[in-house]
N, C-alpha and C. Protein backbone atom coordinates (compact mmCIF):
# COMPACT_ATOMS: atom_id res chain seq x y z
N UNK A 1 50.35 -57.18 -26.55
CA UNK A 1 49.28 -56.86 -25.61
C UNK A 1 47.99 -56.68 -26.40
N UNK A 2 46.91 -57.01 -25.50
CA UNK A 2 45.66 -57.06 -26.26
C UNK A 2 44.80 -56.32 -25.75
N UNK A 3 43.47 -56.27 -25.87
CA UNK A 3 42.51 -55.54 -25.84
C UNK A 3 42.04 -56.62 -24.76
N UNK A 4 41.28 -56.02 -23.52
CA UNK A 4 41.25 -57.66 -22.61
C UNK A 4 42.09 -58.19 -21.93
N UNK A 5 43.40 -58.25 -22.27
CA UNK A 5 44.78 -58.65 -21.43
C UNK A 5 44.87 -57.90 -19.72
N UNK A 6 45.23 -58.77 -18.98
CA UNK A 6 45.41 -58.19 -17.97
C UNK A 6 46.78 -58.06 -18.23
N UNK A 7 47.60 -56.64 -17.17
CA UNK A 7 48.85 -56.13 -16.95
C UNK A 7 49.53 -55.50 -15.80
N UNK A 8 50.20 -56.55 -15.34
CA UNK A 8 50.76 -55.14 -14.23
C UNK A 8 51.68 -54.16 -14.20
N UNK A 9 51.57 -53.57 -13.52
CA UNK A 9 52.28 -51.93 -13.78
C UNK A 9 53.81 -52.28 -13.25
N UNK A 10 54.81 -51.74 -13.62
CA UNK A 10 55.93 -52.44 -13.61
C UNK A 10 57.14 -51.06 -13.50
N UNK A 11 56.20 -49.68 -13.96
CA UNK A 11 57.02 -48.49 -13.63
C UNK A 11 55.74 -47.34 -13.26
N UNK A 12 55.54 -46.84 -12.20
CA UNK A 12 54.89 -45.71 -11.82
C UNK A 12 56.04 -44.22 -11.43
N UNK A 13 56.70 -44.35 -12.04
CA UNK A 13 57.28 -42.85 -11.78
C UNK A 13 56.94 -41.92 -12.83
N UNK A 14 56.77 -40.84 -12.19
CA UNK A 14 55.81 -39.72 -13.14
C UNK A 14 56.33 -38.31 -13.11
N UNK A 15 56.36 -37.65 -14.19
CA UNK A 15 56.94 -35.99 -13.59
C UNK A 15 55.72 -35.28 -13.42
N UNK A 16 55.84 -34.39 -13.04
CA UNK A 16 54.92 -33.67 -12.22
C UNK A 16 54.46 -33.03 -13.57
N UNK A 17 54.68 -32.32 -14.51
CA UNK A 17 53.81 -32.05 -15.40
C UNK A 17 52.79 -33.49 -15.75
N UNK A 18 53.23 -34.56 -15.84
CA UNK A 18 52.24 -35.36 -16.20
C UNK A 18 51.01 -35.90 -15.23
N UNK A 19 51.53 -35.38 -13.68
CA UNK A 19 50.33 -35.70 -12.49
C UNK A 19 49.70 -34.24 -12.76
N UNK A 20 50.22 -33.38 -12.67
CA UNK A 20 49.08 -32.51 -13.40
C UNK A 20 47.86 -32.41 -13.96
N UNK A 21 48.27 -33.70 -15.34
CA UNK A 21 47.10 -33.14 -16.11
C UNK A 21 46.66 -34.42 -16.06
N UNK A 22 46.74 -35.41 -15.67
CA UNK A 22 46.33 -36.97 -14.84
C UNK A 22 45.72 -36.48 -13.95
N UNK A 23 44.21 -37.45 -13.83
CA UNK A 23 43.61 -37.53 -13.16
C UNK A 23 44.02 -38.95 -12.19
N UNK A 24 44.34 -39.92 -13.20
CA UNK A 24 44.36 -40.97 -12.71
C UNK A 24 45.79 -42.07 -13.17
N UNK A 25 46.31 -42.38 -12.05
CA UNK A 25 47.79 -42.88 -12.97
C UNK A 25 47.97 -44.36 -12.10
N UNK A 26 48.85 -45.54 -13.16
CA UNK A 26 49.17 -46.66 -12.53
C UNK A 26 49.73 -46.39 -11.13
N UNK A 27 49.51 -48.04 -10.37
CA UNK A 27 50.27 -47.91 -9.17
C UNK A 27 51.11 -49.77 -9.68
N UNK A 28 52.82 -49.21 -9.45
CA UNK A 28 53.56 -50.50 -9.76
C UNK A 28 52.88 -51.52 -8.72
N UNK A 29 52.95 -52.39 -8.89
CA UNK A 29 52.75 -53.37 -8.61
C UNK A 29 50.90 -54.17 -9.25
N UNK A 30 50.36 -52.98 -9.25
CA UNK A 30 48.74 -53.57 -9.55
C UNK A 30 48.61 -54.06 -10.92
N UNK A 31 47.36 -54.91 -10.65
CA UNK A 31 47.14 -55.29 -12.19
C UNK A 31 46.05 -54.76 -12.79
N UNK A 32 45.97 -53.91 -14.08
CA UNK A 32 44.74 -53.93 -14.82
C UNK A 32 44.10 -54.77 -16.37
N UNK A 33 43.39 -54.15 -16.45
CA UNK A 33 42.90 -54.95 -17.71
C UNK A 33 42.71 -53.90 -18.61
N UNK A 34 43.52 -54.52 -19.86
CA UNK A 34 43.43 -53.28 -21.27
C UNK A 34 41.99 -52.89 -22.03
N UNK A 35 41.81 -52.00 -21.43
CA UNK A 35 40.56 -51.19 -22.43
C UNK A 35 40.65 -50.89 -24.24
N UNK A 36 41.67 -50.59 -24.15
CA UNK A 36 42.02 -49.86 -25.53
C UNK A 36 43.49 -50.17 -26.01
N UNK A 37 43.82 -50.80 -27.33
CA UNK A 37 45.45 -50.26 -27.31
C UNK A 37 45.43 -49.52 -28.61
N UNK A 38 46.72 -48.69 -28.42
CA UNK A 38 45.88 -47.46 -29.62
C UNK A 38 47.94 -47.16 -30.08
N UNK A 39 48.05 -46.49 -31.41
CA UNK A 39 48.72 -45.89 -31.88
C UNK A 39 49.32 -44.50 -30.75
N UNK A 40 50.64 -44.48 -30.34
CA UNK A 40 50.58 -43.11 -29.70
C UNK A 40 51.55 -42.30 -30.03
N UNK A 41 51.84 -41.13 -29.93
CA UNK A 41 53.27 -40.16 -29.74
C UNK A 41 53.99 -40.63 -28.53
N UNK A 42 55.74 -40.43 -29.28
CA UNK A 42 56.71 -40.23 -27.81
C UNK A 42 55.93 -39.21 -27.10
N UNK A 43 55.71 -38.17 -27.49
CA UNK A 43 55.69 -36.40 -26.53
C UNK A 43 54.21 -36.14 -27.20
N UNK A 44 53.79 -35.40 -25.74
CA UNK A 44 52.58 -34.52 -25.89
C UNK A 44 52.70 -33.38 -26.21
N UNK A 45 53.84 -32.67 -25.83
CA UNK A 45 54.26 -30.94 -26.27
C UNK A 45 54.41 -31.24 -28.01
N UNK A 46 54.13 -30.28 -28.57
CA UNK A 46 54.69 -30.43 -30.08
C UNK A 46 54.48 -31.44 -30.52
N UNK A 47 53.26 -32.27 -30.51
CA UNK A 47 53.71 -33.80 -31.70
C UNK A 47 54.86 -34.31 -30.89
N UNK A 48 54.68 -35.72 -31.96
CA UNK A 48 55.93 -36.64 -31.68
C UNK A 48 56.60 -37.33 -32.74
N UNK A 49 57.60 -37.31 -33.27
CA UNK A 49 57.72 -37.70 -34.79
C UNK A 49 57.93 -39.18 -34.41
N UNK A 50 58.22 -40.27 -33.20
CA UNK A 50 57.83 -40.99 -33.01
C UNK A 50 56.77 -41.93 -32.42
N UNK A 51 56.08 -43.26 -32.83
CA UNK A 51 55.37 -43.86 -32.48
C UNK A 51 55.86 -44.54 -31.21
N UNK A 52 54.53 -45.08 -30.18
CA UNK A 52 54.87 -45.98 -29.59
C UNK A 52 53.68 -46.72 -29.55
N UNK A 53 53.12 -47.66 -28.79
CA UNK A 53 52.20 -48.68 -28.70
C UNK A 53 51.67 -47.68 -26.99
N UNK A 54 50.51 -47.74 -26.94
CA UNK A 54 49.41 -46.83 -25.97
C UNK A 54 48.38 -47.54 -25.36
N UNK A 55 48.44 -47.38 -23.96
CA UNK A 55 47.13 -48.28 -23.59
C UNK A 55 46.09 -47.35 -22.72
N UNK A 56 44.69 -47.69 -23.27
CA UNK A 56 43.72 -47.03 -21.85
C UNK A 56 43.38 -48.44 -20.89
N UNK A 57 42.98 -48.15 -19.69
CA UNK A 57 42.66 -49.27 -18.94
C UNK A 57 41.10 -49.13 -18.84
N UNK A 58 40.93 -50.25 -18.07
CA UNK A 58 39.75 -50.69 -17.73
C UNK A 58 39.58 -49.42 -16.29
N UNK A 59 40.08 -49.94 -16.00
CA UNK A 59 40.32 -49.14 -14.10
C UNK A 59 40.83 -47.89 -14.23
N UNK A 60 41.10 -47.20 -15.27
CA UNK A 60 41.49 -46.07 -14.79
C UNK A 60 40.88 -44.75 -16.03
N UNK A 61 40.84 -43.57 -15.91
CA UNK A 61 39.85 -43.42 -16.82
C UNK A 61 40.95 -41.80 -16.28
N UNK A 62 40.87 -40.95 -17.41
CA UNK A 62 41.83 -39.50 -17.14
C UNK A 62 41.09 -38.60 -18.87
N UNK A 63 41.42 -37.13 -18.34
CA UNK A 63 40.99 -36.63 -19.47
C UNK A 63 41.39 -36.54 -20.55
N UNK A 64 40.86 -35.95 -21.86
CA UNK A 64 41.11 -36.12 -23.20
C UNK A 64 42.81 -35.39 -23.54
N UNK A 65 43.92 -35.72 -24.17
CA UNK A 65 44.91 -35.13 -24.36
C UNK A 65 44.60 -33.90 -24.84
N UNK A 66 45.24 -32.84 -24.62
CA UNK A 66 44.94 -31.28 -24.53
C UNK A 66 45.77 -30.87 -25.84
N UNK A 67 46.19 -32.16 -26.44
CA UNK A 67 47.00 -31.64 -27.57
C UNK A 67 46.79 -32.52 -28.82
N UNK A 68 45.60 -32.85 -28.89
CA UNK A 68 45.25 -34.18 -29.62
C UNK A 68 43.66 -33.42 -30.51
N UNK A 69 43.78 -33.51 -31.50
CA UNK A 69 43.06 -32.59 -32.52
C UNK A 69 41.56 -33.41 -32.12
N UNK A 70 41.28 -34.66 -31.78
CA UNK A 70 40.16 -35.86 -31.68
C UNK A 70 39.90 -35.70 -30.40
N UNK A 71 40.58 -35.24 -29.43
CA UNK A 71 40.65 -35.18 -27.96
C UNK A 71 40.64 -36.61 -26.84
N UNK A 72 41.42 -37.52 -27.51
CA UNK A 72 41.72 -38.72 -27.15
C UNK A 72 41.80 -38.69 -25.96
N UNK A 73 41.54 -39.59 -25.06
CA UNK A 73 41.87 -40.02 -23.75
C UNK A 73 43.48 -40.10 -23.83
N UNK A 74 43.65 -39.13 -22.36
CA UNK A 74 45.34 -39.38 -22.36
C UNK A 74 45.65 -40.93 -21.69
N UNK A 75 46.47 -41.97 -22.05
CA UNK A 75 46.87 -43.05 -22.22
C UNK A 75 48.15 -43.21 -21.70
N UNK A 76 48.73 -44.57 -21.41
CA UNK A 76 49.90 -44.40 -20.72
C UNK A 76 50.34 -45.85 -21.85
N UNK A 77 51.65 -45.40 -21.91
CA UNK A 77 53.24 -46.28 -23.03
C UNK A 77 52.97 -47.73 -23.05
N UNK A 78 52.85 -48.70 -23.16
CA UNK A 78 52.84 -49.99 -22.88
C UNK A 78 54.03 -50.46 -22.11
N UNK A 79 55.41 -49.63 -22.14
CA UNK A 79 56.45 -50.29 -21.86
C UNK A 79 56.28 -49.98 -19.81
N UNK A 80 55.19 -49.17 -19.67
CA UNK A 80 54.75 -49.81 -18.13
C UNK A 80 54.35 -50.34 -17.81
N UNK A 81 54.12 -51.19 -18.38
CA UNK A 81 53.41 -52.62 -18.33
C UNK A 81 53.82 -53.44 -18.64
N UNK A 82 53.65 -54.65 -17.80
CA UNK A 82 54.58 -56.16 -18.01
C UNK A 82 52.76 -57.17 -18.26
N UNK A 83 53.15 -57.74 -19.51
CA UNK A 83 52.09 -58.72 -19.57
C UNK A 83 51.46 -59.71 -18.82
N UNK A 84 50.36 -59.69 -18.37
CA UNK A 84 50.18 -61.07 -17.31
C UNK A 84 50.11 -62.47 -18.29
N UNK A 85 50.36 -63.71 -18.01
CA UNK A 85 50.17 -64.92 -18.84
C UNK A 85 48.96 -65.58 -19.40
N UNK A 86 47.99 -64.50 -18.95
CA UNK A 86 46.94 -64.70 -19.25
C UNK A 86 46.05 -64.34 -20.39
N UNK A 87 45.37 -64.77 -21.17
CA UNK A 87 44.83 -63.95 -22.34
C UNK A 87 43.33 -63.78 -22.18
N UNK A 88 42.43 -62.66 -22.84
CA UNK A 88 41.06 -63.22 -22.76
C UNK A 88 40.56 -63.90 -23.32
N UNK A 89 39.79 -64.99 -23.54
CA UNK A 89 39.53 -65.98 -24.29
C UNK A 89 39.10 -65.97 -25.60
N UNK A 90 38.34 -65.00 -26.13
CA UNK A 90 38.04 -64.54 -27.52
C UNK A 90 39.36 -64.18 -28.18
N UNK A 91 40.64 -63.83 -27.20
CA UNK A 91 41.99 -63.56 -27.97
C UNK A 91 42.58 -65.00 -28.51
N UNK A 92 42.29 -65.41 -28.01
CA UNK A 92 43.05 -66.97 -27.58
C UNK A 92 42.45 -67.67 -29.04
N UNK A 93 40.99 -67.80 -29.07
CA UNK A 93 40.25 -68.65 -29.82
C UNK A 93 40.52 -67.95 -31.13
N UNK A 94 40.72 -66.36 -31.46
CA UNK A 94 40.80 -65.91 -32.35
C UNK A 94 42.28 -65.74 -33.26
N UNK A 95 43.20 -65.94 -31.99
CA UNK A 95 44.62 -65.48 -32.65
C UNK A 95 44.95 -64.88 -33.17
N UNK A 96 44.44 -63.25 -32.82
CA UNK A 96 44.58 -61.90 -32.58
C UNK A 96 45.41 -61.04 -31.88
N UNK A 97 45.75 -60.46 -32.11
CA UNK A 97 46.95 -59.84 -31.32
C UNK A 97 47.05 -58.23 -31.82
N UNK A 98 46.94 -57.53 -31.05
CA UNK A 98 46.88 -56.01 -31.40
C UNK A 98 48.24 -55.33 -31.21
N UNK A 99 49.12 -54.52 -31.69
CA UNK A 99 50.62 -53.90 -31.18
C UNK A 99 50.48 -52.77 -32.34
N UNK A 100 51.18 -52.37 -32.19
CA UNK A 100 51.84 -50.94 -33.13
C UNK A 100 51.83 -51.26 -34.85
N UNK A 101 50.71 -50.52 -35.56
CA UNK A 101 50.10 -50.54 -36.47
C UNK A 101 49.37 -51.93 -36.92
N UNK A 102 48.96 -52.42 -36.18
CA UNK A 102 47.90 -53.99 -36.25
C UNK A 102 46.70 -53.17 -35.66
N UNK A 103 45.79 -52.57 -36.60
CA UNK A 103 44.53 -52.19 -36.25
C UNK A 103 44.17 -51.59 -35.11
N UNK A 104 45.44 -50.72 -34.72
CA UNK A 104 45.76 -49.42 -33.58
C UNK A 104 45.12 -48.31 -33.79
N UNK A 105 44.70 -48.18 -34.72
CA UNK A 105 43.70 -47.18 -35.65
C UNK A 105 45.07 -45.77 -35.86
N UNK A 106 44.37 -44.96 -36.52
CA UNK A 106 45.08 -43.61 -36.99
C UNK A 106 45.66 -43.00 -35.76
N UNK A 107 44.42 -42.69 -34.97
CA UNK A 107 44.34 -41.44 -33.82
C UNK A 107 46.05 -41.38 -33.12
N UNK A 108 46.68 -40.76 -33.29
CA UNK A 108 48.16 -40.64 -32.42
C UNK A 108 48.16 -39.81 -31.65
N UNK A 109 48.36 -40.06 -30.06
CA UNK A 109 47.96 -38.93 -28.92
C UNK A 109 47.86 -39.83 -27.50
N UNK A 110 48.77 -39.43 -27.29
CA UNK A 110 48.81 -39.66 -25.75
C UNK A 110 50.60 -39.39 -25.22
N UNK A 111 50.32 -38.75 -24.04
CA UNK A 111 51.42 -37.99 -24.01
C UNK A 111 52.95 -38.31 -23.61
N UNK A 112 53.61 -38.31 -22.64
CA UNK A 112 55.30 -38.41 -22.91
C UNK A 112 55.40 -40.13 -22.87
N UNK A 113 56.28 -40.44 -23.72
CA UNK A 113 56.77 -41.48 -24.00
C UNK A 113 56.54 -41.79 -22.32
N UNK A 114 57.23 -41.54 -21.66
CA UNK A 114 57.02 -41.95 -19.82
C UNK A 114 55.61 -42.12 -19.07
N UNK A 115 54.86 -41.76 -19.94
CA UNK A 115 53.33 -42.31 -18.85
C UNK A 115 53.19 -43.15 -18.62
């Protein structure tokens, strides 16, 4: 997944601690377009001693993780998201590709593996 890529949402189930502190959360079936893909934690409580791949959208915008030292935008897993076949064209021409430690930057934060 890229920066630019459109995606549709492919799992919207959420626990209620995470509509909580969401302002704004996928709806399955819609498609957005990737704002950001970033380095993230499984878990927002305590750190996460694992990584996953993190996306912000275009369309959806929620507050900074409450447990994130940088105060990152809280972000949702990539694995709710199914890729559309489409690329943006600067991806295409460039043959670029962003995923889990490919220039995801440092920042790790965004919360349960399930967003």
């Amino acid at each position: 997944m890229v920066k630019g890529q459109k995606v549709v949402c492919i799992n919207d189930t959420f626990k209620d601690f995470i509509r909580a502190i969401y302002t704004q959360l996928p709806v399955k079936g819609e498609t957005y377009t990737i704002r950001e893909v970033f380095l993230g934690r499984e878990r927002i409580v305590k750190g996460g001693e694992s990584a996953t791949v993190g996306l912000l959208l275009k369309e959806l915008r929620n507050p900074p993780d409450p447990f994130h030292a940088g105060q990152q935008e809280l972000g949702f897993t990539s694995e709710r998201f199914a890729p559309l076949d489409e690329l943006p064209p600067e991806e295409i021409e460039a043959g670029e590709a962003v995923g889990a430690g490919a220039g995801a930057g440092a920042d790790i934060g965004f919360g349960y593996g399930s967003n």
